[in-house]
Protein backbone atom coordinates (compact mmCIF):
# COMPACT_ATOMS: atom_id res chain seq x y z
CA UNK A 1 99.52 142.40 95.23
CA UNK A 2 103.37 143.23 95.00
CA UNK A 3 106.43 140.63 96.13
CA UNK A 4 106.32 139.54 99.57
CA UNK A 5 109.22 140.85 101.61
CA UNK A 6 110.65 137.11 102.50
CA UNK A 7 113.25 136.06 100.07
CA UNK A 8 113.74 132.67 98.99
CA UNK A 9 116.83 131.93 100.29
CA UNK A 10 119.77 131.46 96.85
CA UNK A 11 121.19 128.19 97.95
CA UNK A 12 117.71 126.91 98.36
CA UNK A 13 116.35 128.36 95.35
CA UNK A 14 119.48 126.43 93.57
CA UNK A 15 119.07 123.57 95.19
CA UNK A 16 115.07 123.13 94.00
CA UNK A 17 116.38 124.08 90.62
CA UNK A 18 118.79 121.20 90.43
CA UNK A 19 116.28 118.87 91.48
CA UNK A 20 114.11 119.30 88.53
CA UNK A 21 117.20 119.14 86.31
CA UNK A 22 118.47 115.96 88.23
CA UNK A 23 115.23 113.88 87.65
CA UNK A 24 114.50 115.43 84.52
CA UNK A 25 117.52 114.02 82.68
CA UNK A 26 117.20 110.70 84.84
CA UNK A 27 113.36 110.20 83.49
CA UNK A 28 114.51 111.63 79.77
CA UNK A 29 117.10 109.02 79.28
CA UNK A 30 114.39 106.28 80.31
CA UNK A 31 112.06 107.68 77.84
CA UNK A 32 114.71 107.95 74.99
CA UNK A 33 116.02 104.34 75.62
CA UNK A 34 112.41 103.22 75.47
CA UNK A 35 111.68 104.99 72.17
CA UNK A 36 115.17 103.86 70.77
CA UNK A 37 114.25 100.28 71.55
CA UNK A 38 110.84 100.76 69.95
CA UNK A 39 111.85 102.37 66.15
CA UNK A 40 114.68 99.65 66.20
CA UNK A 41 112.00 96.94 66.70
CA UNK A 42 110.08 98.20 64.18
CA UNK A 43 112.89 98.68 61.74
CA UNK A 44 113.52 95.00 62.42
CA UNK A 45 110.38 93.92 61.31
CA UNK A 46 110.39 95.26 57.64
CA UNK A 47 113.87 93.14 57.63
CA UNK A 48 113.01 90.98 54.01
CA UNK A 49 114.13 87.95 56.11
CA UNK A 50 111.59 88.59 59.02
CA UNK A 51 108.69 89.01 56.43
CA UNK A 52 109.61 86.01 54.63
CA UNK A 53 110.05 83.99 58.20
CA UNK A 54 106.17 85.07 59.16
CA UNK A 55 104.84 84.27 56.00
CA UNK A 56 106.21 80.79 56.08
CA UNK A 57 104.63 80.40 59.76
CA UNK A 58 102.15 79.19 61.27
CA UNK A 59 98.89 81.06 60.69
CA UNK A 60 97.78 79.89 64.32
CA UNK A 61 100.12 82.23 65.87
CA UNK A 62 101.40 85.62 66.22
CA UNK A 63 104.14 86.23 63.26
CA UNK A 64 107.34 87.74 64.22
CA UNK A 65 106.72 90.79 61.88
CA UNK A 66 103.21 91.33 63.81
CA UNK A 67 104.94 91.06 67.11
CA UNK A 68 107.52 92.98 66.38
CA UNK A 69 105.88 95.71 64.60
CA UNK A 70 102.97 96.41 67.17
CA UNK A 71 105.74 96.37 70.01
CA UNK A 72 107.88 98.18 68.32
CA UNK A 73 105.16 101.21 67.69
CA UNK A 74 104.01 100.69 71.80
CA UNK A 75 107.24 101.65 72.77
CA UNK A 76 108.00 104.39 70.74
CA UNK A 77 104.75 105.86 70.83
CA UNK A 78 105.17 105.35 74.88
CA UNK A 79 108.34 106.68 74.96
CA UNK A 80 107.42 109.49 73.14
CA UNK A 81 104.72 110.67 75.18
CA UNK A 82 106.57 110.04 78.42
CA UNK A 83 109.09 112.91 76.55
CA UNK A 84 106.26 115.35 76.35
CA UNK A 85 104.71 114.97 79.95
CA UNK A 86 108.45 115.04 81.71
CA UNK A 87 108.87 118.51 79.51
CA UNK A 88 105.89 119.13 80.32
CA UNK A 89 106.25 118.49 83.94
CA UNK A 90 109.70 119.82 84.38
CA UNK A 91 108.43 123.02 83.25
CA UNK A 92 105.24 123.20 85.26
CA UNK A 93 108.22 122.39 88.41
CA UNK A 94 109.73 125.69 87.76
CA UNK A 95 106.81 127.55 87.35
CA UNK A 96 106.50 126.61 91.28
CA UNK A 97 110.08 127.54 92.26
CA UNK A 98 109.28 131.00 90.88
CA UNK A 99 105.48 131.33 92.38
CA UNK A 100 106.66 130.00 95.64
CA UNK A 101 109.49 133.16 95.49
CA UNK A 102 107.33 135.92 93.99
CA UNK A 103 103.35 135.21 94.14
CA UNK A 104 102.94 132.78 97.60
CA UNK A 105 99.66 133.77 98.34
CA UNK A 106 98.68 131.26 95.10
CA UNK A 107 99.94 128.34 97.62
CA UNK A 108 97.32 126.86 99.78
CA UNK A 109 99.54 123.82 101.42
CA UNK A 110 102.79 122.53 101.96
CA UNK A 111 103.89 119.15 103.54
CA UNK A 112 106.72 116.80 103.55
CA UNK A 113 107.12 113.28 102.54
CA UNK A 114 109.70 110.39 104.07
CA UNK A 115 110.36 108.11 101.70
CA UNK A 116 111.26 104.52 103.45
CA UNK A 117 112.46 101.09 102.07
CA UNK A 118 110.36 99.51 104.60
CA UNK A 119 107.10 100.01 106.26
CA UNK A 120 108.41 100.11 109.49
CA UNK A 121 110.93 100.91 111.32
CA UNK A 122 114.66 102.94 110.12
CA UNK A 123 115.25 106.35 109.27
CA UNK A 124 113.88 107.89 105.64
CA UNK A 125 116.03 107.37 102.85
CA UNK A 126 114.96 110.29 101.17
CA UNK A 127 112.65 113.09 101.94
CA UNK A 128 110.21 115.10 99.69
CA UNK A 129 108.93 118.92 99.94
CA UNK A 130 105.17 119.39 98.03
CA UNK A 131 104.25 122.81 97.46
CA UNK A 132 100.65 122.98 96.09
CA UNK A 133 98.72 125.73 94.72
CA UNK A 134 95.16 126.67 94.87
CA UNK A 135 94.42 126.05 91.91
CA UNK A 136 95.02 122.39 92.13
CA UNK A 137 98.63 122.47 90.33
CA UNK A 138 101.10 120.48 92.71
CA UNK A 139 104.85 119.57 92.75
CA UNK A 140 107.44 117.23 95.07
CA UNK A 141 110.91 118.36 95.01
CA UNK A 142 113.66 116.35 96.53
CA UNK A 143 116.06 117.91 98.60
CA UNK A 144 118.68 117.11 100.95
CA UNK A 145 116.82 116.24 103.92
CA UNK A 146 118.74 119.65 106.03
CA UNK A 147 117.15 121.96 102.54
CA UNK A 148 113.66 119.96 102.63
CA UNK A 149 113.74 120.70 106.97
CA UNK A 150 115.19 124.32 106.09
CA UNK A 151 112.72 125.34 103.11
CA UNK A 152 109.59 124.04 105.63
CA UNK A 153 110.39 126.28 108.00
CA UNK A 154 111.29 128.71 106.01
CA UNK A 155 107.52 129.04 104.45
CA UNK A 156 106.18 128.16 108.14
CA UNK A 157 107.92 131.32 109.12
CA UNK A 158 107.39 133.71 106.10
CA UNK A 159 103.91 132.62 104.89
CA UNK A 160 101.53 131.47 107.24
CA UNK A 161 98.47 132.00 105.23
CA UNK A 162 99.36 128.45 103.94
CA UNK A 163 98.62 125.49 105.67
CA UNK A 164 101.28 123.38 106.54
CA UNK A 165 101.78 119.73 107.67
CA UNK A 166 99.76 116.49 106.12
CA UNK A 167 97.39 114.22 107.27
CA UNK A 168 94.69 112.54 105.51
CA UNK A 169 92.21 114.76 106.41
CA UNK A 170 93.98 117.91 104.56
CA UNK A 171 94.52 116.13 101.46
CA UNK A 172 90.99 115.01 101.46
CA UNK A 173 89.90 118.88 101.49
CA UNK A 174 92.75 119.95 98.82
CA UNK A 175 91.37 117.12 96.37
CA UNK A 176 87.80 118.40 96.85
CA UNK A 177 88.77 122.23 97.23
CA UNK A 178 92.12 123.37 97.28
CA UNK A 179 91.13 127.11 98.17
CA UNK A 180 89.54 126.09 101.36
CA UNK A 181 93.15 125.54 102.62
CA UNK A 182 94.27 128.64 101.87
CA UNK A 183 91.36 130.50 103.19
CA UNK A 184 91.28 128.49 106.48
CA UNK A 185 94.75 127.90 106.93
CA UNK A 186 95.74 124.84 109.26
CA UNK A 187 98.43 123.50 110.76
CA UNK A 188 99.41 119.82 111.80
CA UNK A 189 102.69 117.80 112.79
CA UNK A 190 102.50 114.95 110.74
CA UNK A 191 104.22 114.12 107.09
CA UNK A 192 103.03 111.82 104.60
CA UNK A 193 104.76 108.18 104.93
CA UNK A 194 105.62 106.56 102.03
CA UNK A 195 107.35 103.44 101.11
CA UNK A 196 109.62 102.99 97.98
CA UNK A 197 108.94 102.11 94.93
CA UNK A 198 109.51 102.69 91.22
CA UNK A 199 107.33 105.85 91.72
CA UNK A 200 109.96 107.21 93.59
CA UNK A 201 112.82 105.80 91.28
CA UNK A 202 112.73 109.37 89.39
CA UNK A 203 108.63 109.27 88.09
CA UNK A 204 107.29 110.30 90.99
């Protein structure tokens, strides 16, 4: 099946991009502080005058080496990790930005998400596009809340074959079968409400 004739539109297309890069380097610099604090614990606790301090305590407790050394390898093996799955991620992110431009039939929904400090009541503080494929891959990218609005419509227009909206009842049928979407294509009103926390903080 060749390219569709709908084009992504270039400021949209940029704007996606940017978002990836934006929380990328936001989630990186987490994960390199993290490791950074874990090697220097653990350099710490090979310090002569931290070995000789736990020797000389207690055996009841924890020694300072111990403590330092087991936290020290958490973090950095945490922090490490977390490097590999934002790459990871990040990549997986762009993948989508070019599938939703070239391949769309692989997309079986798209919804959007308002992000909200409280349960109730004022206006989103952010808002959230998912594109998800039918394979099961899936990915949030936020926008300005005029690009999320713009790049909705713009697939509600161009590619109907996907269905488009959220409620609980179509992300029940995407976890169990993502396909079914796609080949029974539905459309409802609603977006997914969410209140904020440190999911949303750039680890969403």
């Amino acid at each position: 099946m060749g390219r569709t004739g709908a084009t992504l539109p270039e400021k949209l297309k940029k704007e996606m991009v940017g978002s990836v890069f934006k929380f990328k380097k936001r989630q990186l610099a987490a994960s390199i502080f993290l490791s950074l604090v874990g090697l220097s614990m653990l350099a710490v606790s090979f310090l002569p005058s931290v070995r000789e301090a736990s020797v000389s305590r207690d055996q009841a407790g924890v020694s300072l080496h111990t403590f330092l050394a087991v936290g020290g390898a958490t973090f950095a093996f945490l922090g490490t990790l977390a490097i590999f799955l934002i790459t990871r991620n990040s990549s997986r992110r762009l993948r989508i930005v070019w599938e939703i431009e070239n391949r769309p039939w692989n997309f079986a929904w798209v919804f959007l998400e308002n992000i909200r400090i409280l349960k109730q009541g004022g206006a989103p503080m952010a808002i959230r596009l998912h594109l998800c494929m039918v394979d099961g891959t899936r990915a949030w990218f936020q926008l300005s809340k005029k690009s999320c609005r713009e790049l909705f419509d713009f697939i509600k227009e161009n590619f109907p074959g996907i269905s488009q909206g959220y409620n609980r009842d179509l992300a029940r049928k995407y976890r169990k079968d993502p396909l079914s979407l796609r080949k029974n294509p539905q459309l409802v009103d609603g977006a997914k409400e969410s209140v904020l926390t440190y999911v949303h903080i750039g680890w969403g």
